[in-house]
PDB file of N, CA and C in Angstrom:
ATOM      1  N   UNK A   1      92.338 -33.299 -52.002  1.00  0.00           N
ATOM      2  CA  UNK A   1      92.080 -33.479 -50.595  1.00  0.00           C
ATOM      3  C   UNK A   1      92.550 -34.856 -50.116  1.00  0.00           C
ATOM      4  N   UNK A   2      92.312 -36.116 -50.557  1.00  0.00           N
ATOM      5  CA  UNK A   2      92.744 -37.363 -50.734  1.00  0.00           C
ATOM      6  C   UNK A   2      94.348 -37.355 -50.585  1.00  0.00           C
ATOM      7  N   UNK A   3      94.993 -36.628 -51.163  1.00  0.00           N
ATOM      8  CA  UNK A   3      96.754 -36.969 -51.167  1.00  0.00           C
ATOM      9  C   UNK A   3      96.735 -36.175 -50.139  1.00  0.00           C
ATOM     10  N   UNK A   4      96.242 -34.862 -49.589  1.00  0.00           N
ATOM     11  CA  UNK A   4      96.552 -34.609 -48.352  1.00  0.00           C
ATOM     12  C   UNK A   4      96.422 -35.082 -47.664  1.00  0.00           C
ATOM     13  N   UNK A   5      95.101 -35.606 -46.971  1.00  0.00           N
ATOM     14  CA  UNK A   5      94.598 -36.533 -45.982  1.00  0.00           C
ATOM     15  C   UNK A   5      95.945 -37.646 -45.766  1.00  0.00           C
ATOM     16  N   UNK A   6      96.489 -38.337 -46.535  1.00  0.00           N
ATOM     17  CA  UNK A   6      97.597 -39.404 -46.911  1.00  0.00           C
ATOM     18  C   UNK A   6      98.952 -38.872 -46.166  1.00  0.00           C
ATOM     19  N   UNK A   7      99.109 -37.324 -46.765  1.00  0.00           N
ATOM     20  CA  UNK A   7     100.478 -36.818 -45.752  1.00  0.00           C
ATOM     21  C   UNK A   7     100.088 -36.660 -45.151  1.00  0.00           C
ATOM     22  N   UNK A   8      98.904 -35.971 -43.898  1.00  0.00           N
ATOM     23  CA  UNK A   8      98.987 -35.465 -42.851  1.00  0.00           C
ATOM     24  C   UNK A   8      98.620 -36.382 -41.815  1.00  0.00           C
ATOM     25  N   UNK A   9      98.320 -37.898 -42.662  1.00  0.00           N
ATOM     26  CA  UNK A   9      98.675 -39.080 -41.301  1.00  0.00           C
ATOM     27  C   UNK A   9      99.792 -39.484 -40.951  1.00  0.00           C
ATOM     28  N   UNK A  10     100.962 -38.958 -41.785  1.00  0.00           N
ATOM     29  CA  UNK A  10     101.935 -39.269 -41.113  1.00  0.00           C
ATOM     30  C   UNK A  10     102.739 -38.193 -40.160  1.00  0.00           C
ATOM     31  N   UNK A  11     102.049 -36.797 -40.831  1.00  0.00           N
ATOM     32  CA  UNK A  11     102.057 -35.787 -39.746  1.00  0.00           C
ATOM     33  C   UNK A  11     101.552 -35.964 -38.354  1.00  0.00           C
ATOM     34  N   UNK A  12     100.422 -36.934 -38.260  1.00  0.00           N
ATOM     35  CA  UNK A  12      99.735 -36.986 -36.755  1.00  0.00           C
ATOM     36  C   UNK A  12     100.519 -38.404 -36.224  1.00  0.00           C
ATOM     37  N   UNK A  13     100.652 -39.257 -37.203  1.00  0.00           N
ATOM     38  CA  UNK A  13     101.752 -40.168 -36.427  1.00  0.00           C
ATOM     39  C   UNK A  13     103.701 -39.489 -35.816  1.00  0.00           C
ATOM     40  N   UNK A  14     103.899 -38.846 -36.570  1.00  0.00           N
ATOM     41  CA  UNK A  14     105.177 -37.671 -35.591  1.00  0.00           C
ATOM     42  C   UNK A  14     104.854 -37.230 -34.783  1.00  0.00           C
ATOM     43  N   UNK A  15     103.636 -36.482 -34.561  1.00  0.00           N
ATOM     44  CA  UNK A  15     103.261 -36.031 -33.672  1.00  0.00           C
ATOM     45  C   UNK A  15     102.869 -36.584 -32.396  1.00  0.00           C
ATOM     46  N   UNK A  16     101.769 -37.564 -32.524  1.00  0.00           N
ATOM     47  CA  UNK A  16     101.637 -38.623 -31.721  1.00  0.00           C
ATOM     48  C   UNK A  16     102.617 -39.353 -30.577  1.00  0.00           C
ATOM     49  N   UNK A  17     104.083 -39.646 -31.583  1.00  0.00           N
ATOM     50  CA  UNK A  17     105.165 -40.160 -30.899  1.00  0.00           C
ATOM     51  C   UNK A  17     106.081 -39.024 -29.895  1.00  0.00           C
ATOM     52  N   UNK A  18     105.928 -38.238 -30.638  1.00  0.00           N
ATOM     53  CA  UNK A  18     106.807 -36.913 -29.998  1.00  0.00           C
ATOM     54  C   UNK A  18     106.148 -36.439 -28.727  1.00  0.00           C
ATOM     55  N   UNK A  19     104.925 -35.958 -29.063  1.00  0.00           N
ATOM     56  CA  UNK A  19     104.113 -34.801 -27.690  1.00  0.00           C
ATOM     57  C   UNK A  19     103.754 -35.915 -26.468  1.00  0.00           C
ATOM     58  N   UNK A  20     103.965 -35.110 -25.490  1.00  0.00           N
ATOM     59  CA  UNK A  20     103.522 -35.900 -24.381  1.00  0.00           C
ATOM     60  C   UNK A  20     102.176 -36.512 -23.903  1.00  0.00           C
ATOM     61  N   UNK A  21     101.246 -35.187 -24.337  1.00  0.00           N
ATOM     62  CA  UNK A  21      99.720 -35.377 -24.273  1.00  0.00           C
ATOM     63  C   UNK A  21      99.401 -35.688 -22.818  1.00  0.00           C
ATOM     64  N   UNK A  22      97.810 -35.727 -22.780  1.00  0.00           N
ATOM     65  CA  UNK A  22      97.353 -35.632 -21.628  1.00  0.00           C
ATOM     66  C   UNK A  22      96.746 -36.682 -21.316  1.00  0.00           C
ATOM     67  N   UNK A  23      96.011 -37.350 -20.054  1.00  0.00           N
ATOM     68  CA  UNK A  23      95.269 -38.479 -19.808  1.00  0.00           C
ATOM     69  C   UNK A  23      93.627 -37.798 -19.790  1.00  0.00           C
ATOM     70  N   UNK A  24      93.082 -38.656 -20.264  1.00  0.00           N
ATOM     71  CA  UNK A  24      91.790 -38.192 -20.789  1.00  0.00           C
ATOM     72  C   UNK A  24      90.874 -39.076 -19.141  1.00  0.00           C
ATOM     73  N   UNK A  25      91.360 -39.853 -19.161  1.00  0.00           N
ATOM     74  CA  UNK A  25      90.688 -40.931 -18.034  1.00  0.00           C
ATOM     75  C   UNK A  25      91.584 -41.810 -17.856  1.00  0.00           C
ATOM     76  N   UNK A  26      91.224 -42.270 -16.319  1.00  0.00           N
ATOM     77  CA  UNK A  26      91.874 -43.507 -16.067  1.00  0.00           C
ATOM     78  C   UNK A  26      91.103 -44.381 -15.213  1.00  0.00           C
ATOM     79  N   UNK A  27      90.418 -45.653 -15.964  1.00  0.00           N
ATOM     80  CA  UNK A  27      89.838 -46.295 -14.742  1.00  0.00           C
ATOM     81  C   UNK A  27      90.549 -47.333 -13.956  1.00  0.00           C
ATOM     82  N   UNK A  28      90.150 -48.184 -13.053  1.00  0.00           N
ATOM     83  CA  UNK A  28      90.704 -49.691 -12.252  1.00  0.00           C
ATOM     84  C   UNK A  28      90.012 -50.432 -12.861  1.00  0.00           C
ATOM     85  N   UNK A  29      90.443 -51.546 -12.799  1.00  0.00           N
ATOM     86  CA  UNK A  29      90.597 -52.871 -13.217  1.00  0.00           C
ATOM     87  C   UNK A  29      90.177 -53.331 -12.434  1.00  0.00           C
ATOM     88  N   UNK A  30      88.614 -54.307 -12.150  1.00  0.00           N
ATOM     89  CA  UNK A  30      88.305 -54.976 -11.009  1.00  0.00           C
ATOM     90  C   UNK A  30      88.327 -56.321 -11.453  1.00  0.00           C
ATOM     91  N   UNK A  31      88.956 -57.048 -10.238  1.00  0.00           N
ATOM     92  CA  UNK A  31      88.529 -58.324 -11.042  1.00  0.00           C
ATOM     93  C   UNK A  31      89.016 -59.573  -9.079  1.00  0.00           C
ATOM     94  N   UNK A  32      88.606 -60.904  -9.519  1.00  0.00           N
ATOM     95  CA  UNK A  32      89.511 -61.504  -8.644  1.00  0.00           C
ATOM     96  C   UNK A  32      91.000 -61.482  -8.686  1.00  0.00           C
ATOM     97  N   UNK A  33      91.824 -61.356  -7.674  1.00  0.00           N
ATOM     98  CA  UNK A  33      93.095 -61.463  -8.045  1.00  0.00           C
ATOM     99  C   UNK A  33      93.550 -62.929  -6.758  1.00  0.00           C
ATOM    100  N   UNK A  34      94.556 -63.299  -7.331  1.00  0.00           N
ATOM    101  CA  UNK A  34      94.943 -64.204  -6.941  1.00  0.00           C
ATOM    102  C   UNK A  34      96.124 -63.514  -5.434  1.00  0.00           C
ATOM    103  N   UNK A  35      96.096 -63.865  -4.442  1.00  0.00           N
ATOM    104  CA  UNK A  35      96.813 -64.034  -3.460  1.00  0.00           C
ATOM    105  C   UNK A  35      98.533 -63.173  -3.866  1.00  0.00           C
ATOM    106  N   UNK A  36      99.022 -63.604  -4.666  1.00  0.00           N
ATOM    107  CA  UNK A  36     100.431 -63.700  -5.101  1.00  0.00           C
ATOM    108  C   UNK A  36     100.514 -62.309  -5.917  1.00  0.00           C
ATOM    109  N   UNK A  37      99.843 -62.220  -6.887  1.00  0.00           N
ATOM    110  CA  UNK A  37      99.970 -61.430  -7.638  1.00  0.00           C
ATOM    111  C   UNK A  37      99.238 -59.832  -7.901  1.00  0.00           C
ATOM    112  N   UNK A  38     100.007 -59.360  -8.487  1.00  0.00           N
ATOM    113  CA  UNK A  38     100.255 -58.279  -8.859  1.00  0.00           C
ATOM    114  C   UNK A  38      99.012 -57.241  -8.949  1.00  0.00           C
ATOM    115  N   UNK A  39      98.057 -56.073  -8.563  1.00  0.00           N
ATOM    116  CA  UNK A  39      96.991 -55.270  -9.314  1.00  0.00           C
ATOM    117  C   UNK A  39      97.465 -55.086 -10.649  1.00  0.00           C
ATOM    118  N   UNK A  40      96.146 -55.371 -11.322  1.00  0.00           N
ATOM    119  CA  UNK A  40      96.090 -54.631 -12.474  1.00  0.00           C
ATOM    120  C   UNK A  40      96.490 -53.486 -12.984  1.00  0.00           C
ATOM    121  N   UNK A  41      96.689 -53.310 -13.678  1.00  0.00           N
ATOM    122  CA  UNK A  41      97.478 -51.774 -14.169  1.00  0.00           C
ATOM    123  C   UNK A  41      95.605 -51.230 -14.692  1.00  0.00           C
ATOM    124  N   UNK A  42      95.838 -49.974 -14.895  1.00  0.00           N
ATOM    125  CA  UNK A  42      94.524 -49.140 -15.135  1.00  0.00           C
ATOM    126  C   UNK A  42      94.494 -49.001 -16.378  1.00  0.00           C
ATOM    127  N   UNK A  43      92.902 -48.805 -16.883  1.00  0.00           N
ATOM    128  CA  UNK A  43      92.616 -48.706 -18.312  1.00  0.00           C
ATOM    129  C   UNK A  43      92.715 -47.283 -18.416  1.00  0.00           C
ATOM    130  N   UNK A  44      93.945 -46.618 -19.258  1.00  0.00           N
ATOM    131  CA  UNK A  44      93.978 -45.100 -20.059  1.00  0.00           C
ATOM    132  C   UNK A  44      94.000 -44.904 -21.045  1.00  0.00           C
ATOM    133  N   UNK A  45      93.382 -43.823 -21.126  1.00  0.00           N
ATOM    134  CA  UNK A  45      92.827 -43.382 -22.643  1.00  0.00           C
ATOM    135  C   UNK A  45      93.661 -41.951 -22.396  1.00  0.00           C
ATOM    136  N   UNK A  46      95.182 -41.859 -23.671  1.00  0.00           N
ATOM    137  CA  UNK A  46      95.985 -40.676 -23.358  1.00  0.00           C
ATOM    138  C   UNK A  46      95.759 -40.167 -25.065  1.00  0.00           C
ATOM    139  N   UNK A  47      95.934 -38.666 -24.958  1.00  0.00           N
ATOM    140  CA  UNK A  47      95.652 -38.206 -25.968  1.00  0.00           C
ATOM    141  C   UNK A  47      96.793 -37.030 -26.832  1.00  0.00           C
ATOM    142  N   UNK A  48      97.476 -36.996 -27.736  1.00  0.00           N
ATOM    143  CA  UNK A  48      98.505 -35.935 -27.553  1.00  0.00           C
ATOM    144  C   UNK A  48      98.127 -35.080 -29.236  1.00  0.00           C
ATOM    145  N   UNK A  49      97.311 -35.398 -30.108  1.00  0.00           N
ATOM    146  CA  UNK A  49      96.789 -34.459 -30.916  1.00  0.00           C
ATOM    147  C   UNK A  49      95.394 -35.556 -31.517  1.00  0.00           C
ATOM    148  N   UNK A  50      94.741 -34.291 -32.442  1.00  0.00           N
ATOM    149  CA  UNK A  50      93.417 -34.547 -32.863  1.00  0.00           C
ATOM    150  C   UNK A  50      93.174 -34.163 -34.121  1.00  0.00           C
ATOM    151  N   UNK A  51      93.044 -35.129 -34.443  1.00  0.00           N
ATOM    152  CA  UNK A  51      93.303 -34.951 -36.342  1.00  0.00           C
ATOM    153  C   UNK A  51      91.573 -35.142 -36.848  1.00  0.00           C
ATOM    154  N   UNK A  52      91.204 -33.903 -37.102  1.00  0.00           N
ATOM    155  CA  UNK A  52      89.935 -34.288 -38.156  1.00  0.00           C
ATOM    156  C   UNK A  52      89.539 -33.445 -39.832  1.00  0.00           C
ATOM    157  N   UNK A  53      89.728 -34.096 -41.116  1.00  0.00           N
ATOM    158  CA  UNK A  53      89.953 -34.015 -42.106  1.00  0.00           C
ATOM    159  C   UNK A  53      91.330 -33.522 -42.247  1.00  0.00           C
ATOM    160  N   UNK A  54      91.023 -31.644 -41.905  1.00  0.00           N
ATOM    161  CA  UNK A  54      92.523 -31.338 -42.796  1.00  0.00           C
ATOM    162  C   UNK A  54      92.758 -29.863 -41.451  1.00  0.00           C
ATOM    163  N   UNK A  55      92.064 -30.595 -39.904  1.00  0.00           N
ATOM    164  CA  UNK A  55      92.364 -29.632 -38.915  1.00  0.00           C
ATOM    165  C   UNK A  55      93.051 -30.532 -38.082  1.00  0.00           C
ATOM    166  N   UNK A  56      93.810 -29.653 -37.621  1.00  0.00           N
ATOM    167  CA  UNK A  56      94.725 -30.431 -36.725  1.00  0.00           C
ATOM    168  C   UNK A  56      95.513 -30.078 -35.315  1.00  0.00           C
ATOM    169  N   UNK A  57      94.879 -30.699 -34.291  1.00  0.00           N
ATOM    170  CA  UNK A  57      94.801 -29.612 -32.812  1.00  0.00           C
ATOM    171  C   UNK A  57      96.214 -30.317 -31.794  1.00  0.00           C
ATOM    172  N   UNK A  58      97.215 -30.077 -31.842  1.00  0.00           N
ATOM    173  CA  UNK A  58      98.269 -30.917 -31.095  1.00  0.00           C
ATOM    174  C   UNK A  58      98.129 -30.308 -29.481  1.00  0.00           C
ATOM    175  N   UNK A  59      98.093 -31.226 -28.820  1.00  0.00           N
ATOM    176  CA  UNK A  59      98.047 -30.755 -26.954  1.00  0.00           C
ATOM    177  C   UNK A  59      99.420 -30.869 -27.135  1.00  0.00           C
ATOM    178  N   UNK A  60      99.678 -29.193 -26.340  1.00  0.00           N
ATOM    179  CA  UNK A  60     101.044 -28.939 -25.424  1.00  0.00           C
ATOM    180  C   UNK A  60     101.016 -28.745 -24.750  1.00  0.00           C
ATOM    181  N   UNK A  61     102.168 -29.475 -23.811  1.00  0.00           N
ATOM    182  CA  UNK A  61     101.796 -29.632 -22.523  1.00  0.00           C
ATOM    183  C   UNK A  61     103.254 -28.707 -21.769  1.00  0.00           C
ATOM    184  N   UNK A  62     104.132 -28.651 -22.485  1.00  0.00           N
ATOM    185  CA  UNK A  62     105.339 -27.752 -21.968  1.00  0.00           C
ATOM    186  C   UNK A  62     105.720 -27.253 -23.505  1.00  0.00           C
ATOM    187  N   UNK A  63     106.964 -26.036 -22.674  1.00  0.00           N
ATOM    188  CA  UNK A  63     106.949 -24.961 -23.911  1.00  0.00           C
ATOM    189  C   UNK A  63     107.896 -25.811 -24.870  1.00  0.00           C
ATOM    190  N   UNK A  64     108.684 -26.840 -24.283  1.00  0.00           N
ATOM    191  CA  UNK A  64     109.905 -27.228 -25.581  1.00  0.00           C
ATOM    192  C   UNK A  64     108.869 -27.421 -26.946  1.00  0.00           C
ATOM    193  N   UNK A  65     107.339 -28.628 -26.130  1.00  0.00           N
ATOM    194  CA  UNK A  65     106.607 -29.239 -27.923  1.00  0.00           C
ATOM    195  C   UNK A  65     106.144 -28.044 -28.307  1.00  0.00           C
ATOM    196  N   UNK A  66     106.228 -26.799 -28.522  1.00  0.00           N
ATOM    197  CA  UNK A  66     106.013 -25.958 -29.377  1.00  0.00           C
ATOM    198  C   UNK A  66     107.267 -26.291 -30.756  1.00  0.00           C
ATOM    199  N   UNK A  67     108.125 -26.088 -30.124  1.00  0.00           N
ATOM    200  CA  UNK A  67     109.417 -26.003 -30.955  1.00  0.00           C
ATOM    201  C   UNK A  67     109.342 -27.719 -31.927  1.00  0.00           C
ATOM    202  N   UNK A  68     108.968 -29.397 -31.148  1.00  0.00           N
ATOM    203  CA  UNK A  68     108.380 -29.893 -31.667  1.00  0.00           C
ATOM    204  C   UNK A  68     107.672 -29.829 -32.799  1.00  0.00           C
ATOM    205  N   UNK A  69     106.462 -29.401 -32.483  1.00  0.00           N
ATOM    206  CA  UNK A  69     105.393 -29.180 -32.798  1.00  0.00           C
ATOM    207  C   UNK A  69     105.720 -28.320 -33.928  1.00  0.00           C
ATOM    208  N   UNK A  70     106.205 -27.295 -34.375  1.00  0.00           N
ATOM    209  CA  UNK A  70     106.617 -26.455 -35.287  1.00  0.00           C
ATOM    210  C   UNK A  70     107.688 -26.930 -36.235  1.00  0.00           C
ATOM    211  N   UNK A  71     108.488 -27.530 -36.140  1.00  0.00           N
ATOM    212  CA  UNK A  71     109.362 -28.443 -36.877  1.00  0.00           C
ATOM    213  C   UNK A  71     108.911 -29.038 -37.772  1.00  0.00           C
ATOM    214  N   UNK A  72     107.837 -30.414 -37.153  1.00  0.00           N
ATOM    215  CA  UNK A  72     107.136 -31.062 -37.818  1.00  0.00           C
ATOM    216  C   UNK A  72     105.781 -30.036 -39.043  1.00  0.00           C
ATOM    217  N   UNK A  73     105.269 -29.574 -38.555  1.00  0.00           N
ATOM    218  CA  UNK A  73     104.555 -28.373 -39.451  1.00  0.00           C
ATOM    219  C   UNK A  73     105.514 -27.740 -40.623  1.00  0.00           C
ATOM    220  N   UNK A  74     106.553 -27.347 -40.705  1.00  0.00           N
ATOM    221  CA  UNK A  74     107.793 -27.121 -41.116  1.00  0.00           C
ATOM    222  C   UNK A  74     107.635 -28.095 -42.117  1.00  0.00           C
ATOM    223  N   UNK A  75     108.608 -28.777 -42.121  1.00  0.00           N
ATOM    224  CA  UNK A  75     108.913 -29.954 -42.782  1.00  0.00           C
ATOM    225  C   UNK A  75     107.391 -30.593 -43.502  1.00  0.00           C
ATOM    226  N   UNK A  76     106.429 -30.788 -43.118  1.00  0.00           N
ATOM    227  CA  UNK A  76     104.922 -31.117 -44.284  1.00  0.00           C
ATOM    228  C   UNK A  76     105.132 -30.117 -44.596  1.00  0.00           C
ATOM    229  N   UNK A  77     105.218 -28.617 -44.240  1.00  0.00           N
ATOM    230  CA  UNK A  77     104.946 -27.421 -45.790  1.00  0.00           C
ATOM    231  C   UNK A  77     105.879 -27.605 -46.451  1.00  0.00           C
ATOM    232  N   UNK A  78     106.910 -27.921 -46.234  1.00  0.00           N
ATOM    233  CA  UNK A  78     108.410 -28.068 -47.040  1.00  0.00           C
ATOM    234  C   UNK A  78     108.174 -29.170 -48.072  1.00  0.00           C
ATOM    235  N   UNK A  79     107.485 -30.446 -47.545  1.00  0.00           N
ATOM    236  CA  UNK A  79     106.934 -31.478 -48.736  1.00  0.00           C
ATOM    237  C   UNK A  79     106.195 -31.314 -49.450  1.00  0.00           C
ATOM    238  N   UNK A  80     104.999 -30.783 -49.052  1.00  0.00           N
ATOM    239  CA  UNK A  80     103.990 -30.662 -49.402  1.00  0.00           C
ATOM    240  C   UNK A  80     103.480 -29.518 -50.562  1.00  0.00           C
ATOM    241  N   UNK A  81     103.825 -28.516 -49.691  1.00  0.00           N
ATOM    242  CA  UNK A  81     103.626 -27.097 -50.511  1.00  0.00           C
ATOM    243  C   UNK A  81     102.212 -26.506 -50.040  1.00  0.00           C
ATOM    244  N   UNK A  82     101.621 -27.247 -49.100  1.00  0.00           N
ATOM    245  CA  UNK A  82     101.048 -26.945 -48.075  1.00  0.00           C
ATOM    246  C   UNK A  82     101.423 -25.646 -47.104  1.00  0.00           C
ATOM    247  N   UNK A  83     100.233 -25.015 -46.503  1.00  0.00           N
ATOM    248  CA  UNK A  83     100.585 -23.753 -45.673  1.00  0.00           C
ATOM    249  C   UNK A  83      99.648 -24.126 -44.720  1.00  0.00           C
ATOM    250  N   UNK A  84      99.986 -24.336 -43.558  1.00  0.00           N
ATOM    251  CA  UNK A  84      99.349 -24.054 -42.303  1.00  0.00           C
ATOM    252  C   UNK A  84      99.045 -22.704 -41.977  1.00  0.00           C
ATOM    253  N   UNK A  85      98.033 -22.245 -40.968  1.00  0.00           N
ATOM    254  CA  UNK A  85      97.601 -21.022 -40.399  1.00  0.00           C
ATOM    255  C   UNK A  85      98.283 -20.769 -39.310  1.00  0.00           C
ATOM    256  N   UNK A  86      99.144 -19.368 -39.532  1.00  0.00           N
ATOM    257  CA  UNK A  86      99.756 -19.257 -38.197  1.00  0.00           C
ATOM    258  C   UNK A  86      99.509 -18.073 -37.396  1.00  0.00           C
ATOM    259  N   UNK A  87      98.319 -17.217 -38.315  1.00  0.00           N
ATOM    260  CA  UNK A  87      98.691 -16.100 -37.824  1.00  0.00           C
ATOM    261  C   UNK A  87      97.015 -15.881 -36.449  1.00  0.00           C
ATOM    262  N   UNK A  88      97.579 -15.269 -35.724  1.00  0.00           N
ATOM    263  CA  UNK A  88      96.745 -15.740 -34.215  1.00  0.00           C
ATOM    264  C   UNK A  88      95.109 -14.734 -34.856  1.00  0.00           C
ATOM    265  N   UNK A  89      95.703 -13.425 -35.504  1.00  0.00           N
ATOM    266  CA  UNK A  89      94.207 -12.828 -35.838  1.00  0.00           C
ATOM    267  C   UNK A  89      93.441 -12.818 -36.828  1.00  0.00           C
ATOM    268  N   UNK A  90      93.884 -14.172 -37.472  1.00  0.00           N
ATOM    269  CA  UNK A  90      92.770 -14.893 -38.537  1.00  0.00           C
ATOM    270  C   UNK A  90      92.128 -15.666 -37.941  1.00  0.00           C
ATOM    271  N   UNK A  91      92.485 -15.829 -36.600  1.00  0.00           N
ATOM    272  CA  UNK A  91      91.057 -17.112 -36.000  1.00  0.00           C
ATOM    273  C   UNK A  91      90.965 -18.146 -36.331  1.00  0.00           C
ATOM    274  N   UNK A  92      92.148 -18.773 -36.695  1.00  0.00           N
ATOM    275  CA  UNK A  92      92.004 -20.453 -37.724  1.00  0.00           C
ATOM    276  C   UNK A  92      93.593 -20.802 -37.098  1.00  0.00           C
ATOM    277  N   UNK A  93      94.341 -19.992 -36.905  1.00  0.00           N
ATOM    278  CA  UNK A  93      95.455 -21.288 -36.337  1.00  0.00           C
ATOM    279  C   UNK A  93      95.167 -21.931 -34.838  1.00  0.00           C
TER     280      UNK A  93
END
């Protein structure tokens, strides 16, 4: 479980970089501002997959990160020897 855990962080870091993901929140920035300058940019919290132990939930947000998204899955079973769940009426992919 340990050497998996090890590949599939670098599975959620591909992933991470690739998918677009969604904004979870966005707040403002209050503060004094000076005359001259600029608003604050807003505090976001964006999210594009969710990795917990050895499940792994990627947000898609258009149809290309499927094809993404499947590549990368691809390629860890190809290293690994690992099998992801794909099939929709086992209730686990």
């Amino acid at each position: 479980m340990q050497i998996f855990n090890i590949g599939v962080n670098s599975l959620i870091q591909q992933l991470e970089i690739h998918l677009r993901g969604v904004t979870l929140y966005s707040l403002p920035v209050s503060g004094p501002w000076e005359e001259n300058t600029e608003k604050m940019p807003e505090v976001q919290k964006k999210t594009s997959i969710i990795g917990y132990v050895d499940d792994l939930n990627p947000v898609i947000t258009k149809v290309e990160e499927f094809g993404i998204c499947n590549s990368y899955l691809i390629l860890f079973e190809s290293a690994s020897g690992c099998k992801f769940h794909r099939d929709p009426s086992s209730q686990k992919c």
